[in-house]
Protein backbone atom coordinates (compact mmCIF):
# COMPACT_ATOMS: atom_id res chain seq x y z
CA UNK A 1 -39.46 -100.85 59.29
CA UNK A 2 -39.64 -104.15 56.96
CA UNK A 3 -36.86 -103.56 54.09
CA UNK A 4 -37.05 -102.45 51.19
CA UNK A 5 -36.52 -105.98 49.16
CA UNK A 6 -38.56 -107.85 51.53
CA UNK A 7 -41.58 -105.42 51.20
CA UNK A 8 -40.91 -105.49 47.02
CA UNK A 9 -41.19 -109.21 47.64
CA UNK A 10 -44.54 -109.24 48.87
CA UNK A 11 -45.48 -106.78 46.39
CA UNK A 12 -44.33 -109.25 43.40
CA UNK A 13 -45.86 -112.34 45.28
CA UNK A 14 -49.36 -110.08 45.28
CA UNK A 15 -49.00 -109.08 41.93
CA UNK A 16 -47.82 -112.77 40.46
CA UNK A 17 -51.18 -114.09 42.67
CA UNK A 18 -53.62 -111.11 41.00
CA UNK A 19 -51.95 -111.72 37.33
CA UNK A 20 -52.59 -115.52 37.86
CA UNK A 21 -56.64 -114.47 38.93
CA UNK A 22 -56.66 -112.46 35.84
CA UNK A 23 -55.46 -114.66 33.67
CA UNK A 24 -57.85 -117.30 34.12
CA UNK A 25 -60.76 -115.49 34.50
CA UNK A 26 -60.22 -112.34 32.42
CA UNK A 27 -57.67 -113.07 30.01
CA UNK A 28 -57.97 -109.72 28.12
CA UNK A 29 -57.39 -107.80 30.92
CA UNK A 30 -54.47 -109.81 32.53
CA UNK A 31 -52.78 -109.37 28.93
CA UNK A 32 -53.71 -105.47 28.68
CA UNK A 33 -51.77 -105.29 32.15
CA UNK A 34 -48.99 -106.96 30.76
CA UNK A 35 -48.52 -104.62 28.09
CA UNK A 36 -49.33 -101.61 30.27
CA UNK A 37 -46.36 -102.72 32.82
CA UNK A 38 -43.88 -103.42 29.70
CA UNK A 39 -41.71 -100.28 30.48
CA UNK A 40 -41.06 -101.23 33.95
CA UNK A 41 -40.16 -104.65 33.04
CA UNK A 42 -38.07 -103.04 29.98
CA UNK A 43 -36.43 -99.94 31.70
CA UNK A 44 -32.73 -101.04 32.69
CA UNK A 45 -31.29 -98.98 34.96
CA UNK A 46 -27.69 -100.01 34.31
CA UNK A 47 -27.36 -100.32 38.27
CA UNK A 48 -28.62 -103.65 38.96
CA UNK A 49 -32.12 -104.55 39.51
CA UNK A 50 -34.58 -101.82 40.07
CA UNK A 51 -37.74 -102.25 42.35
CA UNK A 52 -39.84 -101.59 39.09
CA UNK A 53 -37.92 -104.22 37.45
CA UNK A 54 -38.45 -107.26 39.40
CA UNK A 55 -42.02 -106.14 40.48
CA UNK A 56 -43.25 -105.74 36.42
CA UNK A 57 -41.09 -108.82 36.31
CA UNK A 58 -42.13 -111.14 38.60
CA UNK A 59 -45.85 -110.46 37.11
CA UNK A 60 -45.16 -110.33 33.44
CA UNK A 61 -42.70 -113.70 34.00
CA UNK A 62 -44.36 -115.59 36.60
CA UNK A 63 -48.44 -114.97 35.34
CA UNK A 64 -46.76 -116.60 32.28
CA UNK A 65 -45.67 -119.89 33.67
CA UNK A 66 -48.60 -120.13 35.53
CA UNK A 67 -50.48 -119.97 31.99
CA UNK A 68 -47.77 -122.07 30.47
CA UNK A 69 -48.76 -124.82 33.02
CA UNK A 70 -52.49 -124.37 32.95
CA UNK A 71 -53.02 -124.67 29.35
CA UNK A 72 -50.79 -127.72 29.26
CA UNK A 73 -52.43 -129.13 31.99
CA UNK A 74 -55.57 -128.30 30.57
CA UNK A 75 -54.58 -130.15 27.20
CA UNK A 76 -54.60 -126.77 25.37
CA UNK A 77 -53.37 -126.71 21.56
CA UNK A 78 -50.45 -124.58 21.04
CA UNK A 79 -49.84 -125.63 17.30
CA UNK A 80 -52.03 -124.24 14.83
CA UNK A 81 -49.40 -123.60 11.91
CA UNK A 82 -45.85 -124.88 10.94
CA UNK A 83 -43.77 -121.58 12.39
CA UNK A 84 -46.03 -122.39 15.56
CA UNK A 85 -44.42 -126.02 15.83
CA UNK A 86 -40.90 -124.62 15.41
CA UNK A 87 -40.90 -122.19 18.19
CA UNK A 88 -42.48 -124.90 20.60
CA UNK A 89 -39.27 -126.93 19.31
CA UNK A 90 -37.03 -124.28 20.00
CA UNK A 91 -38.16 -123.37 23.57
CA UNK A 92 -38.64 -127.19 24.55
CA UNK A 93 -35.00 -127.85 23.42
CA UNK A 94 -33.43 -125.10 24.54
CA UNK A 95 -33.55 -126.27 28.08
CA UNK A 96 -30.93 -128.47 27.18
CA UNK A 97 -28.72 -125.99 27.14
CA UNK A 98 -28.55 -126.15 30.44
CA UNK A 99 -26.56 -128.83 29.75
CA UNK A 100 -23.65 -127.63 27.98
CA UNK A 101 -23.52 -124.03 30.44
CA UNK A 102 -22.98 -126.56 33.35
CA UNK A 103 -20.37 -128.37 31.54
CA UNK A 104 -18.54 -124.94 30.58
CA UNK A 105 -18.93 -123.37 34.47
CA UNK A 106 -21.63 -121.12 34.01
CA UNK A 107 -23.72 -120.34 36.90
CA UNK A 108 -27.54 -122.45 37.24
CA UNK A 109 -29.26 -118.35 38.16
CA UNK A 110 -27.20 -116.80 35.70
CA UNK A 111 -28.50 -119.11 32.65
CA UNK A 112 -31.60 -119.55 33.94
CA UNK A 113 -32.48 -115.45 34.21
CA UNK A 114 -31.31 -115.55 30.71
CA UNK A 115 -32.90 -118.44 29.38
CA UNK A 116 -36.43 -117.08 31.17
CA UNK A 117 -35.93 -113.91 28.76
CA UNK A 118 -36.32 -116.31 26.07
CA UNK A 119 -39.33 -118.01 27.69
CA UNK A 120 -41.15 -114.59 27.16
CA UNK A 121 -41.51 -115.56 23.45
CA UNK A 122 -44.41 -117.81 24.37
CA UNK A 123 -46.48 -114.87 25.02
CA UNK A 124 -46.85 -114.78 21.34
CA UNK A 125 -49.75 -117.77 21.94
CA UNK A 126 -51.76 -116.16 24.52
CA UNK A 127 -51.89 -112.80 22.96
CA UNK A 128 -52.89 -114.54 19.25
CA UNK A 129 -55.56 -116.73 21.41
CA UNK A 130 -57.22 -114.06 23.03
CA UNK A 131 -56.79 -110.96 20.74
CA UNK A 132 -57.14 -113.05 17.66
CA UNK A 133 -60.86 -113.76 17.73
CA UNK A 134 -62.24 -110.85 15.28
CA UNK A 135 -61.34 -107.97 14.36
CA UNK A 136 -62.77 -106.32 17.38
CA UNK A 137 -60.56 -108.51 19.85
CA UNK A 138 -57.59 -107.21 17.38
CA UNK A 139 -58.28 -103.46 17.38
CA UNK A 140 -58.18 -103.92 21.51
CA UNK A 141 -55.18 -105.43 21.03
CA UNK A 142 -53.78 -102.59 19.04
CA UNK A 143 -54.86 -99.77 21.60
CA UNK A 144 -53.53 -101.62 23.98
CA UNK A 145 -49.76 -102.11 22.59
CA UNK A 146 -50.63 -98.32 21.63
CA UNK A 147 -50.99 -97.14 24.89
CA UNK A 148 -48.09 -99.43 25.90
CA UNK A 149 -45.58 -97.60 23.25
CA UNK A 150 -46.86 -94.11 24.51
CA UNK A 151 -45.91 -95.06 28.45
CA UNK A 152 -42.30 -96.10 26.75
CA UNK A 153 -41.85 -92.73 24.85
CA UNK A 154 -43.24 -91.00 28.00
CA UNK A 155 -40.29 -93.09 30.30
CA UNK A 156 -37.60 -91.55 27.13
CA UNK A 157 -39.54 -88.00 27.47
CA UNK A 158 -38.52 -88.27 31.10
CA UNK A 159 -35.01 -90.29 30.58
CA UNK A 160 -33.97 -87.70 27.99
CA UNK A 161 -35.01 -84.37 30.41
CA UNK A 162 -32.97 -85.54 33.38
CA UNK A 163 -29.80 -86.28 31.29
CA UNK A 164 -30.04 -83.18 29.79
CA UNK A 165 -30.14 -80.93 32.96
CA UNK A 166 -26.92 -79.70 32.57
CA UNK A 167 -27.10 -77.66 29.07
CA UNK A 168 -25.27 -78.62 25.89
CA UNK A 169 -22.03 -77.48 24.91
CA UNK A 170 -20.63 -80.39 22.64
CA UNK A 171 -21.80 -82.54 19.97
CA UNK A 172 -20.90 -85.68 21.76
CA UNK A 173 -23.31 -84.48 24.91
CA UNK A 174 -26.41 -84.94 22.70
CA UNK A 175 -25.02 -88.24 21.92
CA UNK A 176 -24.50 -89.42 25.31
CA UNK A 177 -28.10 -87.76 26.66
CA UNK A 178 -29.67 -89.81 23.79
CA UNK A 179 -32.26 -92.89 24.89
CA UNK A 180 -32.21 -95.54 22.47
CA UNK A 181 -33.93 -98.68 24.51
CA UNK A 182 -37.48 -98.12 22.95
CA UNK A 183 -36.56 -96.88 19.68
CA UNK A 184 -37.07 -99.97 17.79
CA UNK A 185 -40.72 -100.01 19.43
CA UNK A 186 -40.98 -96.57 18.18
CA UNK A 187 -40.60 -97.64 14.37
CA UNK A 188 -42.98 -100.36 14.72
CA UNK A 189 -45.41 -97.70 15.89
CA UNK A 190 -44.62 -95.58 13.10
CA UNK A 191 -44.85 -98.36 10.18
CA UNK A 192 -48.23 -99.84 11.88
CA UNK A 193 -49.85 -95.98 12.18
CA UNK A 194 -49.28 -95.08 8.42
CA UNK A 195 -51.39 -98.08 6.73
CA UNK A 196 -53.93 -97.91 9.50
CA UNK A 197 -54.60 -93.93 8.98
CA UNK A 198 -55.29 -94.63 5.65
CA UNK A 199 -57.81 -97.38 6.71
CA UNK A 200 -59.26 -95.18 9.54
CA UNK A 201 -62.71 -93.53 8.14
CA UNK A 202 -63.23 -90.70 10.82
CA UNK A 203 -61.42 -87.39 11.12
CA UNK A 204 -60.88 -88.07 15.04
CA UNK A 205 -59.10 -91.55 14.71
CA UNK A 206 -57.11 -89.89 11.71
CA UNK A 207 -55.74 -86.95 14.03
CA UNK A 208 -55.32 -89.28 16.77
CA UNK A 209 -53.05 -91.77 14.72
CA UNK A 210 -50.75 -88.78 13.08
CA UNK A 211 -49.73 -87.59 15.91
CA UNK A 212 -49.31 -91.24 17.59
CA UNK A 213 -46.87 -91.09 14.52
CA UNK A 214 -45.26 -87.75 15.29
CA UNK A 215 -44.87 -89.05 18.99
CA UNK A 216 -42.93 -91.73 17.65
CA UNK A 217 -40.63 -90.13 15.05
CA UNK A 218 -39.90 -88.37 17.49
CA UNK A 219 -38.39 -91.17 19.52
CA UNK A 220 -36.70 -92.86 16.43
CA UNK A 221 -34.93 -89.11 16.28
CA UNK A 222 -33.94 -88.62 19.53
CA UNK A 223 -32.26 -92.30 19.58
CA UNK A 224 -29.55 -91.18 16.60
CA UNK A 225 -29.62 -94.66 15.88
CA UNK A 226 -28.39 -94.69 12.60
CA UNK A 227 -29.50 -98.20 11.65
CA UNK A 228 -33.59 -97.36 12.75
CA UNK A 229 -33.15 -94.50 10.96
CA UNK A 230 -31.97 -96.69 7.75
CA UNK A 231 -34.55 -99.10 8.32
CA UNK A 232 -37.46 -97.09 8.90
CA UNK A 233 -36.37 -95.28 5.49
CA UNK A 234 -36.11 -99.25 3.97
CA UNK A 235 -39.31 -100.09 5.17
CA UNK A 236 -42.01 -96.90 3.81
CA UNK A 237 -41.28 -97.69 0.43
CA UNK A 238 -42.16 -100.96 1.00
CA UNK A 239 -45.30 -99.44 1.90
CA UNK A 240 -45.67 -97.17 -1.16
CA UNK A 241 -46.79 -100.05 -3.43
CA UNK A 242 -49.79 -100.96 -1.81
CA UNK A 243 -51.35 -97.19 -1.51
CA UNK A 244 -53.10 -95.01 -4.30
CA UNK A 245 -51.00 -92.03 -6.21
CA UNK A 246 -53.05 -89.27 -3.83
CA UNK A 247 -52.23 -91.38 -0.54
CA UNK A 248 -48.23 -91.59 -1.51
CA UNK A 249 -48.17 -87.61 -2.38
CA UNK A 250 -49.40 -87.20 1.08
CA UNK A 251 -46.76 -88.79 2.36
CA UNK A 252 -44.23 -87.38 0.56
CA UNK A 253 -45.76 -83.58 0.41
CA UNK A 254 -45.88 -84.61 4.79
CA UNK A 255 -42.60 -85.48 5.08
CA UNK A 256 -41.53 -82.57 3.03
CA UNK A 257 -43.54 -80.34 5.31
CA UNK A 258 -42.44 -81.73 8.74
CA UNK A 259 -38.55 -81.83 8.22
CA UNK A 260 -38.91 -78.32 6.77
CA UNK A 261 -41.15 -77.26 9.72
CA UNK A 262 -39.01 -78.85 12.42
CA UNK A 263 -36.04 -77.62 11.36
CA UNK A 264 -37.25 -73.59 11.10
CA UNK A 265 -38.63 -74.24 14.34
CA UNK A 266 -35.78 -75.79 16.42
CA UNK A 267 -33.23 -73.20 14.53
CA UNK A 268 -35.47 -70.27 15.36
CA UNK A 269 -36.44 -71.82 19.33
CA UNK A 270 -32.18 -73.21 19.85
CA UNK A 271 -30.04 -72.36 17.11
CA UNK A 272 -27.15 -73.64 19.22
CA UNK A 273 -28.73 -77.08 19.75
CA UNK A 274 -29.46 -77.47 16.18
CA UNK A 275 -26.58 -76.56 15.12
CA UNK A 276 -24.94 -79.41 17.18
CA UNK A 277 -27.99 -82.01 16.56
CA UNK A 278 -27.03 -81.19 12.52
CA UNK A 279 -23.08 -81.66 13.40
CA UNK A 280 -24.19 -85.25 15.01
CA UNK A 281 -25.50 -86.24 12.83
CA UNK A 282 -23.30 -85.51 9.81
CA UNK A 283 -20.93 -87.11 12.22
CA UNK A 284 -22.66 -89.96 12.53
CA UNK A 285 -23.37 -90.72 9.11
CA UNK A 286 -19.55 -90.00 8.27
CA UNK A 287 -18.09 -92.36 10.73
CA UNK A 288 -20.45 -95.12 9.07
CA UNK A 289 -17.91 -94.75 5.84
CA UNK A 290 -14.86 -95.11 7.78
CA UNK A 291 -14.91 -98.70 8.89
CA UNK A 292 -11.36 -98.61 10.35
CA UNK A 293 -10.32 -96.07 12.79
CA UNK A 294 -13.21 -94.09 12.56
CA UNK A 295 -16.69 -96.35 13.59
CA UNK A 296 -15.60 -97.44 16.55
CA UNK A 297 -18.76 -99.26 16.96
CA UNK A 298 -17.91 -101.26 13.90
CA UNK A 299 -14.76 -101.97 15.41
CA UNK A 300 -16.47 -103.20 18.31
CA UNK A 301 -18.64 -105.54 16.89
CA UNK A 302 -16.05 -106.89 14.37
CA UNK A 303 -14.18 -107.60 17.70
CA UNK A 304 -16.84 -109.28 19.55
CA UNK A 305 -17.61 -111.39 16.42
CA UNK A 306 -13.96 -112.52 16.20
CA UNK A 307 -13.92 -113.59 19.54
CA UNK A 308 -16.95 -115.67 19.18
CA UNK A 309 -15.99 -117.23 16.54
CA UNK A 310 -13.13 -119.31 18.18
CA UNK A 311 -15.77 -120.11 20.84
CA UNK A 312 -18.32 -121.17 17.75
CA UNK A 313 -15.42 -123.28 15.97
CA UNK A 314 -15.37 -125.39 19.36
CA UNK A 315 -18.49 -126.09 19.98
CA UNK A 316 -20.48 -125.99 16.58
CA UNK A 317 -23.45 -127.93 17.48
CA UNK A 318 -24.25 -127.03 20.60
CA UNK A 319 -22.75 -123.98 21.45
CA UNK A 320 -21.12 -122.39 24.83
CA UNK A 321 -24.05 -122.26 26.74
CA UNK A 322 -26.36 -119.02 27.46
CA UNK A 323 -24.13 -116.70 29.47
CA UNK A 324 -21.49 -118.11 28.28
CA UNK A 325 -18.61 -114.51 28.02
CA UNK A 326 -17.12 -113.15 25.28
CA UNK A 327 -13.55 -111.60 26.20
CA UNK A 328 -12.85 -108.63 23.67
CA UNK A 329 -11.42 -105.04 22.79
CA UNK A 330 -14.29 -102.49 22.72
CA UNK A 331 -12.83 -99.45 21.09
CA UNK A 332 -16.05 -97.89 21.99
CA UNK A 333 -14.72 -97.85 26.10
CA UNK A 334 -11.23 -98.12 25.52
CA UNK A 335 -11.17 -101.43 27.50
CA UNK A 336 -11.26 -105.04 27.07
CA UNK A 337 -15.03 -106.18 27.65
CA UNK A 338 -15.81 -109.28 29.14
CA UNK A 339 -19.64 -110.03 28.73
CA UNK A 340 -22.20 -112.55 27.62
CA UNK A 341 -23.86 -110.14 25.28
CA UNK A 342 -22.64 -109.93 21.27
CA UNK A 343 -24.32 -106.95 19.68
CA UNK A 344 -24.89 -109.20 16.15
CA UNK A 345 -27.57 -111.62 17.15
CA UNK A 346 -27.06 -113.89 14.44
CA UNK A 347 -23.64 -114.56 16.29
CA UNK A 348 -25.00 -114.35 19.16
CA UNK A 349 -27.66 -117.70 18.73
CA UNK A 350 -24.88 -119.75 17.30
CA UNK A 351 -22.49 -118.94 20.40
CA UNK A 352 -25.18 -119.74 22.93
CA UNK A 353 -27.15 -122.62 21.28
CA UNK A 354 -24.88 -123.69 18.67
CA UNK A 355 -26.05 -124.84 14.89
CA UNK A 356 -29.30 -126.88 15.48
CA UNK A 357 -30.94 -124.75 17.94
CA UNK A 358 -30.26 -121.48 15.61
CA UNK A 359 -31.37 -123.16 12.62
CA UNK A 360 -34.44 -123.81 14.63
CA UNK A 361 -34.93 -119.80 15.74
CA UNK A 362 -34.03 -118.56 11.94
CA UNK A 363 -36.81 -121.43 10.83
CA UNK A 364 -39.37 -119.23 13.09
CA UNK A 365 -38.29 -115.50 11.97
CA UNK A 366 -38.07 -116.46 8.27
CA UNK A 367 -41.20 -118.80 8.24
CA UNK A 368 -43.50 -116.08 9.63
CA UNK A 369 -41.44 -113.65 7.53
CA UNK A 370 -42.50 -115.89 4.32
CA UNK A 371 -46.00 -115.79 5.48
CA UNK A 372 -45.89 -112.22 6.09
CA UNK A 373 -44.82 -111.85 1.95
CA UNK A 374 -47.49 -114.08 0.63
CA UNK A 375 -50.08 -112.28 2.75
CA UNK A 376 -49.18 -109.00 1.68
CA UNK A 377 -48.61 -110.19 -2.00
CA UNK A 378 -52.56 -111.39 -2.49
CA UNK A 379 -53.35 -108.05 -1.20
CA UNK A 380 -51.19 -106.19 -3.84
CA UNK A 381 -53.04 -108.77 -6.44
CA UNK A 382 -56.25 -108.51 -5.19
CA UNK A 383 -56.17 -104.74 -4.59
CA UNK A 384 -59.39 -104.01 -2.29
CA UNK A 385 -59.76 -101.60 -0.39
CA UNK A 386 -57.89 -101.34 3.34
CA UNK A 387 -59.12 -103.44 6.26
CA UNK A 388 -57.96 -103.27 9.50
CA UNK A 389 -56.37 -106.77 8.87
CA UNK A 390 -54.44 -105.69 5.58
CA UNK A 391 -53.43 -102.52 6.87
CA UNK A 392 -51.44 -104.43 9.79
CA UNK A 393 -50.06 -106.90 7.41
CA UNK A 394 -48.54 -104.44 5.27
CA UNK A 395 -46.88 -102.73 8.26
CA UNK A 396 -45.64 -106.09 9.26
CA UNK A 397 -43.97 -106.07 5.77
CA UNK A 398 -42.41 -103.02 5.95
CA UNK A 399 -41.21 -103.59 9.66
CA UNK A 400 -38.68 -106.53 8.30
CA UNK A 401 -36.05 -104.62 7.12
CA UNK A 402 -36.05 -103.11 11.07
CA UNK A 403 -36.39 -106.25 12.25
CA UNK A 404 -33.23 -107.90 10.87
CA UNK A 405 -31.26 -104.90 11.09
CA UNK A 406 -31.98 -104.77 15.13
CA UNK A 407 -31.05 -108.63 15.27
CA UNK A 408 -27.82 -107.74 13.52
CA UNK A 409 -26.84 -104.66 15.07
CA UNK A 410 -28.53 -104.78 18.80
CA UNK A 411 -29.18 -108.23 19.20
CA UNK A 412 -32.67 -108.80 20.18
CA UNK A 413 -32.62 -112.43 21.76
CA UNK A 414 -31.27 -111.75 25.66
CA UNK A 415 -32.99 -108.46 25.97
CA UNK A 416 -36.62 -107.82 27.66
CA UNK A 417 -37.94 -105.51 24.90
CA UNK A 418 -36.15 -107.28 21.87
CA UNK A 419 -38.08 -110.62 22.76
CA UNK A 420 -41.16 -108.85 22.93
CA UNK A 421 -40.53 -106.93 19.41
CA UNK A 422 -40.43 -110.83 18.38
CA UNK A 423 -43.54 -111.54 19.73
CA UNK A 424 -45.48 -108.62 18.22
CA UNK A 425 -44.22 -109.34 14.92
CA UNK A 426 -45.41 -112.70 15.13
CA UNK A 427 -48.56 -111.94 17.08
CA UNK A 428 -49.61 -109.44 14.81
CA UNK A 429 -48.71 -111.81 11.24
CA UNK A 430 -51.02 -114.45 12.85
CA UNK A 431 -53.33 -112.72 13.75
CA UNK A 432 -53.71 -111.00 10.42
CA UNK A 433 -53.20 -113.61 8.16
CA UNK A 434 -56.24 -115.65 10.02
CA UNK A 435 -58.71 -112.39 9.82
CA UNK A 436 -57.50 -112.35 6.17
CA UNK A 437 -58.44 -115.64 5.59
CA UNK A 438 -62.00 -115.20 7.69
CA UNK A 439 -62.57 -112.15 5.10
CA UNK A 440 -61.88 -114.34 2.25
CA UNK A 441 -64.12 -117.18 3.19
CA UNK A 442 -66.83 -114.83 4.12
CA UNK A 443 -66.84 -112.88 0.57
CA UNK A 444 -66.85 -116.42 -0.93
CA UNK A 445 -69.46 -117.30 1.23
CA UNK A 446 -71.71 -114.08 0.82
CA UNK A 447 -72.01 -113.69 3.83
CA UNK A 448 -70.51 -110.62 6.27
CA UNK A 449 -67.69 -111.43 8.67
CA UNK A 450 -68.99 -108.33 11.20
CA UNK A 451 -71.66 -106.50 11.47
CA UNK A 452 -71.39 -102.92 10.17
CA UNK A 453 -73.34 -101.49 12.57
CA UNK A 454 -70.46 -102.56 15.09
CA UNK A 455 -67.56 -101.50 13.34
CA UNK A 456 -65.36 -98.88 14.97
CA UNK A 457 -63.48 -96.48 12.79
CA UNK A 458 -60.50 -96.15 15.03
């Protein structure tokens, strides 16, 4: 029989030939594979690399730099705004870094698997070319990263069961069964399904999207990620402004209902487990107030940072190179960790590509940020009535607080799904702002930007 890694060859070699066929004659539906295969490409089996993992890979990766090279060759325009010019910049120049990791020792595969992580962000300008076009292109795109969040909470469904084979007995077992890679999807699914239920005119879409919702609470509980759950608390009121007094009661009188609800149930079902899901989480919330001998993951991240640092102070401009270890105490393990990843991201860009390439990266998150707020602030002046369009840009405004906190606390730039979190949150600001401005320029105009006939409730 052919081996096993010589047959998953061929298999990514077919599938990198098929996503390249797709991609230049159906766009849409090369992308909508992409998204679909996202939890392969994400899931991380902590044992090296899985056959899922470097099929999904070597289509979602390699169809990319096939596009990459065809639209440059083709004399394509990537720049359409400022932010757009900056992350060109910042992927262009960041191949120098290859650079200053040779100089330092670090391995040519191991920076370049890193630095091809990074790559990924230029899927932000095929999915805001194709998807982009109307608002009938965007709600496509939509389902799609829909269906792509419920194969991720379906992969934690299944993660979560087969740690949890053995029973519970202790507080710190729930901890340990806990899944946590998708959760920061999960509150971007939550944030987006609020404003667009209240847009959504039909009774189907509206049951459809609240328990999308429920699906993904869900996940954001079953992480006990106490910073998602902080965010995701930051970022509804930011929502609250832009919604009528009846629409904010039924989110309060909701909540209300569902923690009540959840909590009869799952005490009447388990009383044991909830009693132990309650102690976590008191636990967890407790340890948050004891910086020093008590958070360990604090103490963790304090020690990474501090470590860093003396790399940072040596290399200010252009940084240690991607890869580049960090030698520290992790409380967490009771070991000294040697690794390339720092949990605070912030540290983590200015270790890797010094100052100038991290002022270039905070340029990009804070410039579409900035356009995010002046989006969503001429829809709280203007007050009309939801579109599809201002619905997503208000979620995008409440997902920054999430956002940030995951760059600070997870570090989002060296990890499959925290690159692609980047590239939603830009895909979906662009793309919104621009239908925004098309719905603008067609009231002025007097003339309608769709046909009603053709609009889909959903």
């Amino acid at each position: 029989m052919m081996p096993l890694y010589i047959t998953g060859g061929f298999l990514a070699l077919g599938l990198l030939v098929l996503g390249s066929y797709l991609m230049i004659r159906y766009p849409k539906v090369w992308l909508g594979a992409v998204l679909l295969v996202l939890v392969g490409f994400f899931a991380d089996t902590g044992v090296g690399l899985s056959a899922s993992e470097v099929v999904s890979g070597a289509f979602v990766i390699g169809s990319l730099i096939v596009w990459t090279l065809y639209k440059i060759g083709s004399g394509y325009t990537f720049v359409r705004s400022w932010t757009d010019r900056f992350l060109v910049a910042f992927i262009i120049l960041s191949v120098t870094n290859l650079i200053v990791a040779l100089l330092n020792g670090i391995n040519v595969g191991d920076w370049t698997v890193e630095w091809l992580i990074l790559f990924l962000l230029l899927y932000y300008f095929p999915l805001r070319e194709y998807f982009g076009r109307s608002e009938q292109t965007f709600r496509q795109f939509l389902v799609l990263s829909a269906l792509s969040c419920l194969l991720m909470l379906g992969y934690t469904v299944a993660d979560y069961y087969m740690r949890t084979q053995d029973g519970y007995i202790y507080a710190y077992q729930v901890l340990n069964s806990r899944s946590r890679l998708f959760a920061p999807m999960f509150v971007f699914g939550v944030l987006m399904g609020i404003p667009v239920l209240f847009y959504s005119k039909s009774i189907v879409s509206r049951l459809t999207l609240f328990v999308f919702i429920l699906l993904n609470l869900a996940g954001i509980l079953q992480s006990f990620t106490r910073t998602l759950w902080a965010s995701l608390l930051a970022g509804i009121p930011l929502l609250i402004p832009f919604f009528r007094l009846r629409q904010n009661l039924v989110i309060a009188a909701t909540t209300v209902a569902l923690g009540i609800s959840v909590f009869t149930i799952a005490s009447i079902v388990n009383p044991r487990i909830t009693s132990l899901v309650v102690q976590l989480i008191e636990e967890r919330f407790m340890s948050s107030t004891q910086l020093s001998g008590g958070d360990f993951s604090f103490e963790t991240r304090v020690n990474e940072v501090t470590a860093a640092m003396k790399d940072i102070r040596r290399y200010p401009l252009g940084g240690a190179g991607l890869h580049a270890k960090v030698i520290s105490w992790a409380p967490i393990y009771s070991y000294t960790n040697e690794a390339s990843f720092i949990h605070i991201g912030y540290v983590y860009l200015l270790h890797k590509f010094g100052l100038g390439l991290t002022l270039i990266m905070m340029t990009v998150l804070i410039g579409f940020s900035i356009r995010n707020i002046l989006a969503a602030y001429r829809i709280f002046k203007d007050r009309k009535d939801l579109t599809l369009a201002r619905a997503i840009t208000i979620a995008m405004l409440a997902m920054q607080p999430t956002l940030y906190a995951s760059i600070f606390t997870a570090e989002l730039f060296d990890q499959r799904y925290g690159i692609f979190i980047l590239v939603f949150y830009f895909t979906f600001i662009e793309i919104s702002s621009s239908l925004i401005n098309k719905e603008e320029e067609s009231a002025n105009s007097g003339k309608p930007l769709i046909n009603p006939e053709n609009v889909i409730t959903a």
